[in-house]
N, C-alpha and C. Protein backbone atom coordinates (compact mmCIF):
# COMPACT_ATOMS: atom_id res chain seq x y z
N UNK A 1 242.50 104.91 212.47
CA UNK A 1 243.35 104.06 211.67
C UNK A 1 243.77 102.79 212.41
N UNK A 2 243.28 102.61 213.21
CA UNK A 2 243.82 101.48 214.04
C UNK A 2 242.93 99.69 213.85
N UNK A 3 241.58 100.63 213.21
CA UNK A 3 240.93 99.37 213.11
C UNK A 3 241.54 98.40 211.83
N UNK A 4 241.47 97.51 211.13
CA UNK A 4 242.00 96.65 210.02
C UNK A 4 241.20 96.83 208.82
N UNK A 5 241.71 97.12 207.99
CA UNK A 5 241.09 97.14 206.72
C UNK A 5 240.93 95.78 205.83
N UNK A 6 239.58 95.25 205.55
CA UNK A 6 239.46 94.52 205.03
C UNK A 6 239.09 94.52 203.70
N UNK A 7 239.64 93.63 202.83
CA UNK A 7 239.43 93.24 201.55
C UNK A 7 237.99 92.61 201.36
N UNK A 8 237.35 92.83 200.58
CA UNK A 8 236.11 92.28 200.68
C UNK A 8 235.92 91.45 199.56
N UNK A 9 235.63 90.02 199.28
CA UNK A 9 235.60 89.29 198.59
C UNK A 9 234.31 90.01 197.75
N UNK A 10 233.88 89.35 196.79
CA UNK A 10 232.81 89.62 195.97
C UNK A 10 231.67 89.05 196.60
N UNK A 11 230.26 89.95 196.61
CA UNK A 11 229.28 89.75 197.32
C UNK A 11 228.23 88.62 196.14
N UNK A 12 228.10 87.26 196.43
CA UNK A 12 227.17 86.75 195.83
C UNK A 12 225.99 87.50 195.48
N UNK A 13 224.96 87.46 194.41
CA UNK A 13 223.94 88.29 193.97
C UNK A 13 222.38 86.93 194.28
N UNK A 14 223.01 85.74 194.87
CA UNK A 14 222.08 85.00 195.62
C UNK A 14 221.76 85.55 197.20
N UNK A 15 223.30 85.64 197.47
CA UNK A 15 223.19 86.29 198.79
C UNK A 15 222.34 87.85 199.15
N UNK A 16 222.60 88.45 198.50
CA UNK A 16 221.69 89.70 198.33
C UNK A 16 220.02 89.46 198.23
N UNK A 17 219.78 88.91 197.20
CA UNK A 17 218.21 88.13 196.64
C UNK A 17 218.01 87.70 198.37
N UNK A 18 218.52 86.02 198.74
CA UNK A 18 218.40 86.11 200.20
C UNK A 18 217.78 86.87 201.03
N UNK A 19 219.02 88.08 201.03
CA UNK A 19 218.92 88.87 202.30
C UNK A 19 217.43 89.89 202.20
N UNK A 20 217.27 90.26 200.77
CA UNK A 20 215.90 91.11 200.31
C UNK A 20 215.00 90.38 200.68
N UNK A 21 214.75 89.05 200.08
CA UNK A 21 213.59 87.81 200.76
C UNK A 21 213.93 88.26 201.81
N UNK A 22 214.21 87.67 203.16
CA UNK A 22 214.07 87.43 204.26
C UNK A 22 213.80 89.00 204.57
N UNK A 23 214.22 90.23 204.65
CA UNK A 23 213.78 91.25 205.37
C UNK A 23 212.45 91.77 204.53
N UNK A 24 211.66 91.10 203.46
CA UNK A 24 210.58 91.25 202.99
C UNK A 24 209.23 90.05 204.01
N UNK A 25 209.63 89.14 203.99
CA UNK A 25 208.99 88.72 205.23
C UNK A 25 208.93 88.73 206.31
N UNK A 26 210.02 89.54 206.89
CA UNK A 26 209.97 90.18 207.88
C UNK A 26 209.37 91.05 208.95
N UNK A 27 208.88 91.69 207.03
CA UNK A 27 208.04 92.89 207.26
C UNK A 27 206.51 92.48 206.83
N UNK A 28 206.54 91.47 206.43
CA UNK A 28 205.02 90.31 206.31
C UNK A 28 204.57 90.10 208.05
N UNK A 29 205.45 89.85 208.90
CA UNK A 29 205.03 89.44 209.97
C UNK A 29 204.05 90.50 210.80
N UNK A 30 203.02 90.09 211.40
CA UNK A 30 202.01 91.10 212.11
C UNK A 30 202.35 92.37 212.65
N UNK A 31 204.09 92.20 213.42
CA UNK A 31 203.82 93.42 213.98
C UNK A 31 204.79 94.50 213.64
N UNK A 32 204.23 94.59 212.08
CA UNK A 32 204.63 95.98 211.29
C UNK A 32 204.32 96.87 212.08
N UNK A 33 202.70 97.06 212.11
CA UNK A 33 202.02 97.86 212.23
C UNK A 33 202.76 98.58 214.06
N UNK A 34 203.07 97.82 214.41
CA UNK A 34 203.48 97.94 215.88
C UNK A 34 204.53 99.51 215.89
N UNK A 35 204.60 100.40 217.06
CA UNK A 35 205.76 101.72 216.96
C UNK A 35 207.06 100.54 217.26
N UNK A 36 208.17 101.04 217.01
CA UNK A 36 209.32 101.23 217.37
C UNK A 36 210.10 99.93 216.49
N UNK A 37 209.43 98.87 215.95
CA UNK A 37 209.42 97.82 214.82
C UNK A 37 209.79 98.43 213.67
N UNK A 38 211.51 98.02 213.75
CA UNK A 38 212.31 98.57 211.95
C UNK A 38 211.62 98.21 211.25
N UNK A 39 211.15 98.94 209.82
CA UNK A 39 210.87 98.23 208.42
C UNK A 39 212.67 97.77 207.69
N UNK A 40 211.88 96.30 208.01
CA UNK A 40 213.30 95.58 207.90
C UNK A 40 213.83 95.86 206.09
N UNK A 41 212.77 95.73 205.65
CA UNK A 41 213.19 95.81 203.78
C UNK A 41 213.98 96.83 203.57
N UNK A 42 213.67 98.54 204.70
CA UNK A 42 214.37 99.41 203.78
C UNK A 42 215.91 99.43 204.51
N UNK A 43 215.75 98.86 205.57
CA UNK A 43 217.35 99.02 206.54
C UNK A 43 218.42 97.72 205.03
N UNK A 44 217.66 96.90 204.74
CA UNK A 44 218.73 95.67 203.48
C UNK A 44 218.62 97.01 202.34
N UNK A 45 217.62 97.38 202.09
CA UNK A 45 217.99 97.96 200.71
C UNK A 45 218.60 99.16 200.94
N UNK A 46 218.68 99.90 202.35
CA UNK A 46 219.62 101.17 202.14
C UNK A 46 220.98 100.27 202.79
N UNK A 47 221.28 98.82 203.58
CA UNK A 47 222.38 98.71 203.28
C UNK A 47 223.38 98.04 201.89
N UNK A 48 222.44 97.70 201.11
CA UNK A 48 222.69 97.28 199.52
C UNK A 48 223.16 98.41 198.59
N UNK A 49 222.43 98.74 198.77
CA UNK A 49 222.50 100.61 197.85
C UNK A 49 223.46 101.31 198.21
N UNK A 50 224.11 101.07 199.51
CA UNK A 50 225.63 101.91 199.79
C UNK A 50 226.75 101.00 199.49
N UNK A 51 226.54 99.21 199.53
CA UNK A 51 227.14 98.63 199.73
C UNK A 51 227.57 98.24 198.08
N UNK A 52 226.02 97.81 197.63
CA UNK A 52 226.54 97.12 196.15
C UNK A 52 225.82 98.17 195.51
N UNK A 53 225.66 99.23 194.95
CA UNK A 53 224.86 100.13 194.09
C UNK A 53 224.52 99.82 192.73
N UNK A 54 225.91 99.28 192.31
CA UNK A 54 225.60 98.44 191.05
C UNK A 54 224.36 96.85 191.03
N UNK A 55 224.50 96.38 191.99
CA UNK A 55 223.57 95.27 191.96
C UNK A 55 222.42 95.71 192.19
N UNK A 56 222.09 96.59 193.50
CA UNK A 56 220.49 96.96 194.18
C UNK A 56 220.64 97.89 194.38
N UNK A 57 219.65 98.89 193.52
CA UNK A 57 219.30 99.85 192.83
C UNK A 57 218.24 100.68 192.96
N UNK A 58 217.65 101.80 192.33
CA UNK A 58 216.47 102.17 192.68
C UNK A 58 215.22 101.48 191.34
N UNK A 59 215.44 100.64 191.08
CA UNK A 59 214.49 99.28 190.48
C UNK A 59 213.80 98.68 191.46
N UNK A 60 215.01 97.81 191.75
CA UNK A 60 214.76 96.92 192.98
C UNK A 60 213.81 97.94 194.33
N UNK A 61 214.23 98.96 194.30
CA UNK A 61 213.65 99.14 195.59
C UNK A 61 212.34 99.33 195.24
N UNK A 62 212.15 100.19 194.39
CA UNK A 62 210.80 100.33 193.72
C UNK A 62 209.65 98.94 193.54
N UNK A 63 210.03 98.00 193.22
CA UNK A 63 209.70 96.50 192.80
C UNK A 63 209.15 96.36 194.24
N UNK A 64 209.87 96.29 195.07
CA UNK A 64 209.83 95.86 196.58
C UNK A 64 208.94 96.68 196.83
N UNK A 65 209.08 98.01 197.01
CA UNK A 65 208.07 98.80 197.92
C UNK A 65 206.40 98.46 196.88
N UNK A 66 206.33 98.45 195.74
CA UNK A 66 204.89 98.02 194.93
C UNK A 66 204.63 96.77 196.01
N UNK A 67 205.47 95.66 196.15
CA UNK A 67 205.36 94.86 196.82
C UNK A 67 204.71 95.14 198.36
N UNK A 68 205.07 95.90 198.84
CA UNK A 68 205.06 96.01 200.25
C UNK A 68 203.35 97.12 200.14
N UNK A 69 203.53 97.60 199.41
CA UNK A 69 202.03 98.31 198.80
C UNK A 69 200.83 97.64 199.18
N UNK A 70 200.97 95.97 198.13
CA UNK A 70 199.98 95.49 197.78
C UNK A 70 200.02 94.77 199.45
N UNK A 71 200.91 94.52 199.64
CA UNK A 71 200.96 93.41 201.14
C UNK A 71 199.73 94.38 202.15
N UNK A 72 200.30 95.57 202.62
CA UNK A 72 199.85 96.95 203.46
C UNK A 72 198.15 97.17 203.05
N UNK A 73 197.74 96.97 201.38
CA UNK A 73 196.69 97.52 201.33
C UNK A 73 196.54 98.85 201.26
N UNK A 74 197.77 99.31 201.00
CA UNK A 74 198.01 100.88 201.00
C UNK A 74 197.88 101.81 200.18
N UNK A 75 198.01 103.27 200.17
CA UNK A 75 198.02 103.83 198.89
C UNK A 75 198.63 102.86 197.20
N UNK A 76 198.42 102.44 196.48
CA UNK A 76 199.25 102.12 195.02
C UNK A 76 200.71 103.07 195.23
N UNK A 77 201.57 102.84 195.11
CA UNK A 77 202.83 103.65 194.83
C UNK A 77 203.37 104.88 196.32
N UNK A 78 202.86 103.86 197.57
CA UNK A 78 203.17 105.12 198.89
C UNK A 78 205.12 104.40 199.07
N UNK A 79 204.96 103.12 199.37
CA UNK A 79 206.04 102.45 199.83
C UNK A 79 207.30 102.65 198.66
N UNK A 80 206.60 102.53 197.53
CA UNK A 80 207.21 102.41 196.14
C UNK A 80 208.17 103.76 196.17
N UNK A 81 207.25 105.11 196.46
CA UNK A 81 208.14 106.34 196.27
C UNK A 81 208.87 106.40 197.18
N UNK A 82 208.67 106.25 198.62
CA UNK A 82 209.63 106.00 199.92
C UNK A 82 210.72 105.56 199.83
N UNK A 83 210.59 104.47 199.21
CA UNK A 83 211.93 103.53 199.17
C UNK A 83 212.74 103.88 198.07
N UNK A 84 212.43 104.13 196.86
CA UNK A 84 213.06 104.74 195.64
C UNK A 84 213.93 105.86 196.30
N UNK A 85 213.11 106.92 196.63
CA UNK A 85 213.79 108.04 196.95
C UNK A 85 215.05 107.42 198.40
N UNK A 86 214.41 106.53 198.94
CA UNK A 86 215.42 106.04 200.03
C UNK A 86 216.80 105.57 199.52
N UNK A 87 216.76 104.73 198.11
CA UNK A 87 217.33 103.99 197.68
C UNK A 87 218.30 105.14 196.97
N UNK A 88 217.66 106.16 196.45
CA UNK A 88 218.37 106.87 195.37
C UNK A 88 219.38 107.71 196.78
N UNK A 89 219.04 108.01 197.94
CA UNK A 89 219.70 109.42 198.98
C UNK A 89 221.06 107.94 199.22
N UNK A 90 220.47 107.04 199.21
CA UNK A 90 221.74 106.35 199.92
C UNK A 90 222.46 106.02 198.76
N UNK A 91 222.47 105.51 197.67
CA UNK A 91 223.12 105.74 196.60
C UNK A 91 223.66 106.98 196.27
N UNK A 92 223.56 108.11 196.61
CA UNK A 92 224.09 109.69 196.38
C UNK A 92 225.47 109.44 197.42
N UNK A 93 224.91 109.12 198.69
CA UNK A 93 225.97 109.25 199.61
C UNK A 93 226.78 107.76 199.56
N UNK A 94 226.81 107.13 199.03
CA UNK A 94 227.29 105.69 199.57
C UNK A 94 229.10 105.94 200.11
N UNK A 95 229.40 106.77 198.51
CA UNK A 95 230.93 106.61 198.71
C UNK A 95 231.86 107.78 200.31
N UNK A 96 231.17 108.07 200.55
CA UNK A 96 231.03 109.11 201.67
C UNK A 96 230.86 108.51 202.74
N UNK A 97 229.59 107.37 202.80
CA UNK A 97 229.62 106.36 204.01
C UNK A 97 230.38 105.31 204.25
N UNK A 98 230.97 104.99 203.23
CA UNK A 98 232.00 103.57 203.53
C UNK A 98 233.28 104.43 204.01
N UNK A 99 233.39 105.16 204.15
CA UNK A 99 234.50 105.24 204.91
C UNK A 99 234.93 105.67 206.29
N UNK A 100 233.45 105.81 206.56
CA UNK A 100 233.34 106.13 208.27
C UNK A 100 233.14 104.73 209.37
N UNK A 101 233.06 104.99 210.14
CA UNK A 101 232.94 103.85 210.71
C UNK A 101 231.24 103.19 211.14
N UNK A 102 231.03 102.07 211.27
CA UNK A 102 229.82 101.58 211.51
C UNK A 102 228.80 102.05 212.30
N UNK A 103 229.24 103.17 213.29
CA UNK A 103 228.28 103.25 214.11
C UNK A 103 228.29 104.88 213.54
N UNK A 104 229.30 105.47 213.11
CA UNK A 104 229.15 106.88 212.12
C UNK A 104 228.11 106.67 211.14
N UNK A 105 228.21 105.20 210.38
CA UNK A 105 227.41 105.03 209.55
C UNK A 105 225.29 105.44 209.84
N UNK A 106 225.88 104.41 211.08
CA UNK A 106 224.23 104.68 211.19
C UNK A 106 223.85 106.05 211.79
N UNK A 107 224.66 107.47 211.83
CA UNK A 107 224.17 108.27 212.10
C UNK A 107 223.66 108.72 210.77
N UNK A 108 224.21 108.12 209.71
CA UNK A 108 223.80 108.51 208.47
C UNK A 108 222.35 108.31 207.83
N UNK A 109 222.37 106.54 208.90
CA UNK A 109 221.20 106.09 207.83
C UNK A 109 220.11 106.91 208.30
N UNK A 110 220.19 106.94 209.96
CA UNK A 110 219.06 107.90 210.76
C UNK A 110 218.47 108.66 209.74
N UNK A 111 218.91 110.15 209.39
CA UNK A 111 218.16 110.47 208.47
C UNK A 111 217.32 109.84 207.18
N UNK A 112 218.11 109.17 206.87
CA UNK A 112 217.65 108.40 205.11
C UNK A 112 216.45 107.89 205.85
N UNK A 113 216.28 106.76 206.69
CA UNK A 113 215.03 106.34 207.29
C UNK A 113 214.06 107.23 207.50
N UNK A 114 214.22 108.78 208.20
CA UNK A 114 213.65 109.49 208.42
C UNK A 114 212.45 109.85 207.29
N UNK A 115 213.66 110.33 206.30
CA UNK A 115 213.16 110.97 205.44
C UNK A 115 211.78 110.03 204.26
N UNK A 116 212.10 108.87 204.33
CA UNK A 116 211.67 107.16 204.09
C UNK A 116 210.39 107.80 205.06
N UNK A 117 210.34 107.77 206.27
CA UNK A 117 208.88 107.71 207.16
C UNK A 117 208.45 109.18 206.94
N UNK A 118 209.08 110.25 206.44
CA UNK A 118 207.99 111.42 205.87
C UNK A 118 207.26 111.66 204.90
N UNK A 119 208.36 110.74 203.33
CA UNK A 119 207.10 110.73 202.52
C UNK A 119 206.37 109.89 202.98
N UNK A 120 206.08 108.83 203.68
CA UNK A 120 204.93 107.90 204.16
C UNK A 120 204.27 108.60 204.76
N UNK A 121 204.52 109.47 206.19
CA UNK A 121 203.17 110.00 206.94
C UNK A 121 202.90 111.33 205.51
N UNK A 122 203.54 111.86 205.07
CA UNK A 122 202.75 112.87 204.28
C UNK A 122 201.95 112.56 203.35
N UNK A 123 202.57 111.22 202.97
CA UNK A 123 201.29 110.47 201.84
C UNK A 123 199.94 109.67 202.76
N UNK A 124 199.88 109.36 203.73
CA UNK A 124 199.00 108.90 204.62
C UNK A 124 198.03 109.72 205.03
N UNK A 125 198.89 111.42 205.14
CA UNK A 125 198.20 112.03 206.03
C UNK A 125 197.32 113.02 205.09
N UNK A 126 197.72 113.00 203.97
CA UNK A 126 197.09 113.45 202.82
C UNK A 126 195.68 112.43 202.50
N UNK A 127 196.04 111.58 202.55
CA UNK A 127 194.45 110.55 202.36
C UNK A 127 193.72 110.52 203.05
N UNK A 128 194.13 109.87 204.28
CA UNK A 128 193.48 109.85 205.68
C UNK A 128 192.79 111.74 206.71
N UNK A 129 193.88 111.91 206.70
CA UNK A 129 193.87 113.42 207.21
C UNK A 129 194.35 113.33 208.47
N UNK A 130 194.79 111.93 209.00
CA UNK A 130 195.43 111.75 210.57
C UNK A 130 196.85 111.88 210.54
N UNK A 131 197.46 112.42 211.62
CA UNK A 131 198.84 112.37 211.74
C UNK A 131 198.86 111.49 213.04
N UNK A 132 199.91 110.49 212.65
CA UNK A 132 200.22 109.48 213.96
C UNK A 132 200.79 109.66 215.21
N UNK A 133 201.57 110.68 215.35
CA UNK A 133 202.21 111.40 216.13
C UNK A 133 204.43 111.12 215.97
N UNK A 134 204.69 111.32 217.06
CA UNK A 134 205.89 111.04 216.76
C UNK A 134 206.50 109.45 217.32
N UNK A 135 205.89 109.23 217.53
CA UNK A 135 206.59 107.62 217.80
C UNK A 135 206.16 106.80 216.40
N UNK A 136 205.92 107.03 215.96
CA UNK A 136 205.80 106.96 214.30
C UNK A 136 207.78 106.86 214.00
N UNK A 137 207.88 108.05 214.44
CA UNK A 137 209.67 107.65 213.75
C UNK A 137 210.45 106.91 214.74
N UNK A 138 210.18 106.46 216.19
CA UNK A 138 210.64 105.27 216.75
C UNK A 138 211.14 104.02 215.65
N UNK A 139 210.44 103.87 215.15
CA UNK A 139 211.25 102.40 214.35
C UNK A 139 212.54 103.04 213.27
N UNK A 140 212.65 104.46 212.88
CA UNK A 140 214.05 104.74 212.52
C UNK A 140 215.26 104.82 213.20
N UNK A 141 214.53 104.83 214.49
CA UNK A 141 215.53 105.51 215.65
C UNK A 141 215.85 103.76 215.98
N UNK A 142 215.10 102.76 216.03
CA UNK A 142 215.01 101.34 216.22
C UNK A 142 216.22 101.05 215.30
N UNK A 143 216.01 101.32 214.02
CA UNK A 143 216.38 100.81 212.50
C UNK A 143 218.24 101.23 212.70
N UNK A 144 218.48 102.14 213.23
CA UNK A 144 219.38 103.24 213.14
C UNK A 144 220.63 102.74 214.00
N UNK A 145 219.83 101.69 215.27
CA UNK A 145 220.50 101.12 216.28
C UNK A 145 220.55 99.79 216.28
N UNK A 146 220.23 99.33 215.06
CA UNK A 146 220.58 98.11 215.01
C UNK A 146 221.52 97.93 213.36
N UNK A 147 221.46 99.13 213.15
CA UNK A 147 222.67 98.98 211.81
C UNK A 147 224.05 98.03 211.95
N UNK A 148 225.22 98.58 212.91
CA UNK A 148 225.63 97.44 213.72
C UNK A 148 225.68 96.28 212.77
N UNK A 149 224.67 95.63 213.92
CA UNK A 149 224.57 94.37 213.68
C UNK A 149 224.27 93.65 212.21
N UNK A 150 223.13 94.86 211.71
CA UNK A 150 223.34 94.40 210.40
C UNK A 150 224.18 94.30 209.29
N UNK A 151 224.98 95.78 209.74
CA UNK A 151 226.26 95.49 208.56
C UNK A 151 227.79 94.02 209.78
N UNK A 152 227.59 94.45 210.52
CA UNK A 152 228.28 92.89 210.62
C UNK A 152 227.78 92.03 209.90
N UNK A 153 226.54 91.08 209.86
CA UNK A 153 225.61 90.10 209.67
C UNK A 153 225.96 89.90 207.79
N UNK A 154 225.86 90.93 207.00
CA UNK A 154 225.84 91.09 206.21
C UNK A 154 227.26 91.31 205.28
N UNK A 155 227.67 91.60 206.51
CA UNK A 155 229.32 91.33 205.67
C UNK A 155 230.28 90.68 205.96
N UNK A 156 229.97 89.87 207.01
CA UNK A 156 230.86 88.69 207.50
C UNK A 156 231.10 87.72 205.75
N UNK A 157 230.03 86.97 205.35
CA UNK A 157 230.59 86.27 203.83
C UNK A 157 231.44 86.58 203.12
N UNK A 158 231.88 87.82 203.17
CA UNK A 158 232.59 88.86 202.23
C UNK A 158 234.01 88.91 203.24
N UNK A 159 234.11 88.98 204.52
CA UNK A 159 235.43 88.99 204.59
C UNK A 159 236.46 87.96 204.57
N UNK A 160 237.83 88.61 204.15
CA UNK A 160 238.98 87.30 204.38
C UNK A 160 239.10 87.19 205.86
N UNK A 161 240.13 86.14 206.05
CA UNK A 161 240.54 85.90 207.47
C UNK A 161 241.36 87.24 207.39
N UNK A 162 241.94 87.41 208.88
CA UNK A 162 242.93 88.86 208.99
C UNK A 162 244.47 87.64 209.05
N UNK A 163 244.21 86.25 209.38
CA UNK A 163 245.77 85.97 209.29
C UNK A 163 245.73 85.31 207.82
N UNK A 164 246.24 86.38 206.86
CA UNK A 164 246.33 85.71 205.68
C UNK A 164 247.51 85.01 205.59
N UNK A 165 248.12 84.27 204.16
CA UNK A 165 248.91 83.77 204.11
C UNK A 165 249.89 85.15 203.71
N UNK A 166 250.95 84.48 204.19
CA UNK A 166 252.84 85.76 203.56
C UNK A 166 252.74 84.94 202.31
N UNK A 167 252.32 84.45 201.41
CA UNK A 167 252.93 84.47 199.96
C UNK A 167 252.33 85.03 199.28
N UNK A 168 251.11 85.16 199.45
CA UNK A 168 250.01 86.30 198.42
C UNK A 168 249.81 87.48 198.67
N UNK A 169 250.11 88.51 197.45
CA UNK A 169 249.71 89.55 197.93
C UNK A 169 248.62 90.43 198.40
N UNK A 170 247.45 89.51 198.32
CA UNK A 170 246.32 89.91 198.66
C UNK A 170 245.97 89.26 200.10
């Protein structure tokens, strides 16, 4: 109880769009393919989905992962179900996670990511017949430790100052 509770202004729905662009090219850049490299799209959309549930949704995530499909060259619908189901576990829990603290948080997302990189190797490993091994889930464990920063990054726009004015009650 010691930390300050902040009021959170209303989150622009440009700012969101934004933040989805940019961690969608993110994940355009070469070294996806690389171990221990967050998939930046699903760390914005599982922090959207706890954050704004009403705005970014399991639509959006779905939309995105087709997206990230066609980018990959991948199965039709591997990224698509990943992220849906990613989108929908963090939407189940959201109201449960905002009230822990940031770095509680990301013990949360740990799993959700996890579970995000199992339907992928099980849909991979079903086509292919290879299993990658375990540094495969390095980039959740990556993703997990840089939450942090991202929910700072991401919610700085949204806060008031802490020296408000004494005439308003807000």
């Amino acid at each position: 109880m010691d930390r300050p509770h902040y009021i959170l202004l209303p989150v622009s729905p440009l700012f969101i769009a934004l933040t989805v662009i940019v961690a969608f090219m993110l994940n355009l850049l070469p070294w996806g393919g690389m171990p221990g490299v967050p998939d930046f799209l699903a760390l914005v959309l599982i922090f959207w989905s706890i954050n704004q549930p009403r705005k970014v949704g399991i639509g959006i995530a779905f939309s995105m992962g087709l997206l990230m499909d066609v980018h990959n060259a991948s199965l039709l619908g591997q990224h698509a179900l990943a992220y849906t189901l990613l989108s929908y576990f963090a939407i189940m829990i959201h109201r449960r996670v905002l009230w822990f603290s940031v770095l509680t948080q990301a013990l949360h997302v740990l799993p959700l990511l996890a579970v995000m990189q199992t339907v992928e190797l099980t849909i991979q490993s079903m086509v292919s017949g290879k299993l990658p091994g375990w540094s495969f889930y390095a980039s959740s464990v990556t993703a997990a430790l840089i939450w942090p920063l991202v929910s700072w990054l991401f919610l700085a726009p949204q806060r008031r100052a802490i020296n408000r004015d004494e005439t308003r009650p807000i």
